[in-house]
N, C-alpha and C. Protein backbone atom coordinates (compact mmCIF):
# COMPACT_ATOMS: atom_id res chain seq x y z
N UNK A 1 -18.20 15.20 -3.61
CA UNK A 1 -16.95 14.65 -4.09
C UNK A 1 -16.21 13.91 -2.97
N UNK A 2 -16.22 14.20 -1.72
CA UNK A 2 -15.40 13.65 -0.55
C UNK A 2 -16.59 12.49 -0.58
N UNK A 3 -17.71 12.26 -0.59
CA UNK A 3 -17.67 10.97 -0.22
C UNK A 3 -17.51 9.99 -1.20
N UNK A 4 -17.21 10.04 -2.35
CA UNK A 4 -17.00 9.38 -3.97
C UNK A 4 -15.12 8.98 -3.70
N UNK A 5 -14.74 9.78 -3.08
CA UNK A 5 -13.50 9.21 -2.85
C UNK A 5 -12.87 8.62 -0.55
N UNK A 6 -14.24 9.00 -0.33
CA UNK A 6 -13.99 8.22 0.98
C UNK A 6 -14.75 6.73 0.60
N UNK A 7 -15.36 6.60 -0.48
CA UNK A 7 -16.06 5.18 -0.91
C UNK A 7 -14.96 4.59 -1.81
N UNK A 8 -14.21 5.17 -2.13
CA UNK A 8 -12.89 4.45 -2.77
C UNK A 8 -12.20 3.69 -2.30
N UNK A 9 -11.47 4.88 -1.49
CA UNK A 9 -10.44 4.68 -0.05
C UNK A 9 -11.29 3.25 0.72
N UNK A 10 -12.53 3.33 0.75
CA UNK A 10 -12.84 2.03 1.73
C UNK A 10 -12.84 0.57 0.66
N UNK A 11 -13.39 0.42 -0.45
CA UNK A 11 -13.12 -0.34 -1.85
C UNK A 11 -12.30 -0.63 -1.91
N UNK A 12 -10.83 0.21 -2.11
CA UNK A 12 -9.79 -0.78 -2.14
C UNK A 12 -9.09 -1.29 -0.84
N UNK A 13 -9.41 -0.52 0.24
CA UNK A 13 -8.67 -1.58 1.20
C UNK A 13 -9.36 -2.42 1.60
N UNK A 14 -10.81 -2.81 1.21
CA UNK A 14 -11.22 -4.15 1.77
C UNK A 14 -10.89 -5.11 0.14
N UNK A 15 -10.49 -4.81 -0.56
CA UNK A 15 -9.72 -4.96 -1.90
C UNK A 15 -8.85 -6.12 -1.56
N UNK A 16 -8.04 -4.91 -0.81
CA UNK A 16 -6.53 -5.02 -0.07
C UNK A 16 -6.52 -6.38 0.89
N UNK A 17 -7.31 -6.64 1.56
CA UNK A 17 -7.44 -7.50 2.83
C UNK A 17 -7.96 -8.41 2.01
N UNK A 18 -9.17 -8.52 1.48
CA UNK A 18 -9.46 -9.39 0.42
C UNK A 18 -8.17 -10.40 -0.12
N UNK A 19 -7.57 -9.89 -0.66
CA UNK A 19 -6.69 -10.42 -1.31
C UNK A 19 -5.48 -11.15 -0.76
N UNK A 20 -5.20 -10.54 0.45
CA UNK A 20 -4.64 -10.75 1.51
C UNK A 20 -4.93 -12.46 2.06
N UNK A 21 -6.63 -12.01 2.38
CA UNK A 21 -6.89 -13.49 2.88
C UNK A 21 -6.73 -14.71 2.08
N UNK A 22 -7.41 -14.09 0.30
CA UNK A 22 -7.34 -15.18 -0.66
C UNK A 22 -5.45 -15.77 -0.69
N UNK A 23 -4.60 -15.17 -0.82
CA UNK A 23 -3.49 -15.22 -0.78
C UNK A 23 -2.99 -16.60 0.34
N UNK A 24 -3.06 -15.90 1.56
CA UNK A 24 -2.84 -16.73 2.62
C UNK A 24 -3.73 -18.06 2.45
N UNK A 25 -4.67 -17.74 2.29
CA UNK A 25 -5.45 -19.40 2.22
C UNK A 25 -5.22 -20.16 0.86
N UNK A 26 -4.89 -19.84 -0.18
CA UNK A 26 -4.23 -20.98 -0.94
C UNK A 26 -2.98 -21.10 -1.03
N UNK A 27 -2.11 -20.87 -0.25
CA UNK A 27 -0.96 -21.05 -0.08
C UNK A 27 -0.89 -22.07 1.01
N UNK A 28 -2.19 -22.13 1.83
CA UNK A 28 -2.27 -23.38 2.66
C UNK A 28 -3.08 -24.36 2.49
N UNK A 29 -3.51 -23.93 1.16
CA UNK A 29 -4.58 -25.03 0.41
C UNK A 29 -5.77 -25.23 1.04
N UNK A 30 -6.43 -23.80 1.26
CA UNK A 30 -7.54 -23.74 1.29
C UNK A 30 -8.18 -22.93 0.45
N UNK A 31 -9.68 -23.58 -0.05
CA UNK A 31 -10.22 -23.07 -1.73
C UNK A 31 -11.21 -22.26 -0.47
N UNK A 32 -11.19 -20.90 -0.98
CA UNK A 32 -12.55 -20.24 -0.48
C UNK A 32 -13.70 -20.32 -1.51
N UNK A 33 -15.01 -19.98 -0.87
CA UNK A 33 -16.09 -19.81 -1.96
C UNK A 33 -16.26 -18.28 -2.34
N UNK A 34 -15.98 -17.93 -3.35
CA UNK A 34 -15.84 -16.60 -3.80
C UNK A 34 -17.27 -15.70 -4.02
N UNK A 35 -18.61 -16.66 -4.21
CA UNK A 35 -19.25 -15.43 -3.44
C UNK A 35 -20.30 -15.30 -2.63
N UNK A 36 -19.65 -16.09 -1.76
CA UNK A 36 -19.67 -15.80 -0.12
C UNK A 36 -18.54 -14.86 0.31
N UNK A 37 -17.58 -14.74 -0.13
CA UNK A 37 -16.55 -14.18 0.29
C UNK A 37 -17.08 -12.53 0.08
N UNK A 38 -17.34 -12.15 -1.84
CA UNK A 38 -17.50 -11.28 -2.33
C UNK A 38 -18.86 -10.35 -1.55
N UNK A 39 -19.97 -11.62 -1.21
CA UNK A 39 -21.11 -10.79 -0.03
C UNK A 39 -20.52 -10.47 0.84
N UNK A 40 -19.96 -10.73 1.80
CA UNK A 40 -19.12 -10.64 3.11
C UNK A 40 -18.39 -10.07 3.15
N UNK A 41 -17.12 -9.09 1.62
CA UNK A 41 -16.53 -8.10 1.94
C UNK A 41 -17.30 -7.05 1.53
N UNK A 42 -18.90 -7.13 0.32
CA UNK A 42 -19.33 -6.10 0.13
C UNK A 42 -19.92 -5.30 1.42
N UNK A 43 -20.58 -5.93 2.91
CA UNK A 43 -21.01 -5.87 3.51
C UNK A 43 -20.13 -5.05 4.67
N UNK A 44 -18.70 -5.46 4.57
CA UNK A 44 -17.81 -4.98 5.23
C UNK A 44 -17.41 -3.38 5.00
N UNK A 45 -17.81 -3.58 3.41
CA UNK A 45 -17.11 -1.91 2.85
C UNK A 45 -18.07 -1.11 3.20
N UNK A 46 -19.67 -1.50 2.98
CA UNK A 46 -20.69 -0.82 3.55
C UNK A 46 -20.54 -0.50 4.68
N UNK A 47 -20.34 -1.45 6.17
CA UNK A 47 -20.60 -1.26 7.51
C UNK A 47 -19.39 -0.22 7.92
N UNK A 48 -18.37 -0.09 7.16
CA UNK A 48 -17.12 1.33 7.21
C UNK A 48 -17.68 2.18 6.78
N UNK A 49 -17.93 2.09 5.34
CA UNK A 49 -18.13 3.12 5.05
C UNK A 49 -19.17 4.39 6.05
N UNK A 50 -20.33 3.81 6.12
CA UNK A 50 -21.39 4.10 6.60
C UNK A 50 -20.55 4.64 8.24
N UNK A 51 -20.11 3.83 8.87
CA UNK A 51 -19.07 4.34 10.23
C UNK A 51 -18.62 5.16 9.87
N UNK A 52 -17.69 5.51 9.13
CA UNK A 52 -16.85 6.93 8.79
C UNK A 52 -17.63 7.89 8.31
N UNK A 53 -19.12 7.92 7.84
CA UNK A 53 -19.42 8.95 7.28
C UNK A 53 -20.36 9.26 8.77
N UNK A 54 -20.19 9.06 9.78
CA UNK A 54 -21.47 8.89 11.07
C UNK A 54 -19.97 9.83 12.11
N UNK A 55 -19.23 8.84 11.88
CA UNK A 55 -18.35 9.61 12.73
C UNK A 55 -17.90 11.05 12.57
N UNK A 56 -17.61 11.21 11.39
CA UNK A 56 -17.33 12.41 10.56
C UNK A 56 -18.49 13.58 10.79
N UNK A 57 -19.49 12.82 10.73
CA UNK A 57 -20.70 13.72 11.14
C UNK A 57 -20.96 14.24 12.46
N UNK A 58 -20.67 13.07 13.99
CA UNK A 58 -20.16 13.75 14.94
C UNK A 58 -19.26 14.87 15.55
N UNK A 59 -18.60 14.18 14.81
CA UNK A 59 -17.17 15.17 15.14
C UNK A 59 -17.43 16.74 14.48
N UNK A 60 -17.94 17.01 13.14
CA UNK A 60 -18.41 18.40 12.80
C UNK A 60 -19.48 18.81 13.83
N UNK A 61 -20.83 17.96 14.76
CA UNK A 61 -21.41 18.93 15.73
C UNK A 61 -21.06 18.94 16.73
């Protein structure tokens, strides 16, 4: 169950930033390509996720 909701917790804040960037860049009129974008944050939530569950694992031995 903790990692079903530490895979959440990482989902929506690259969500979060996601949206963030889309935000800021058409407000300066720049069109992103959405999925390039969408590979590139899936990849992001993976490379956390996967960190926090490594670290977490240190720190218990």
């Amino acid at each position: 169950m903790k990692h079903i909701l530490k895979g959440a917790v990482v989902v929506v804040g690259v969500m979060i930033i996601n949206m963030i960037i889309h935000i800021i860049c058409n407000v300066n009129g720049v069109e992103l390509n959405g999925t390039v974008m969408s590979t590139m944050m899936a990849l992001v939530a993976l490379f956390l996720y996967e960190g926090w569950i490594k670290l977490e694992k240190n720190v218990e031995d």
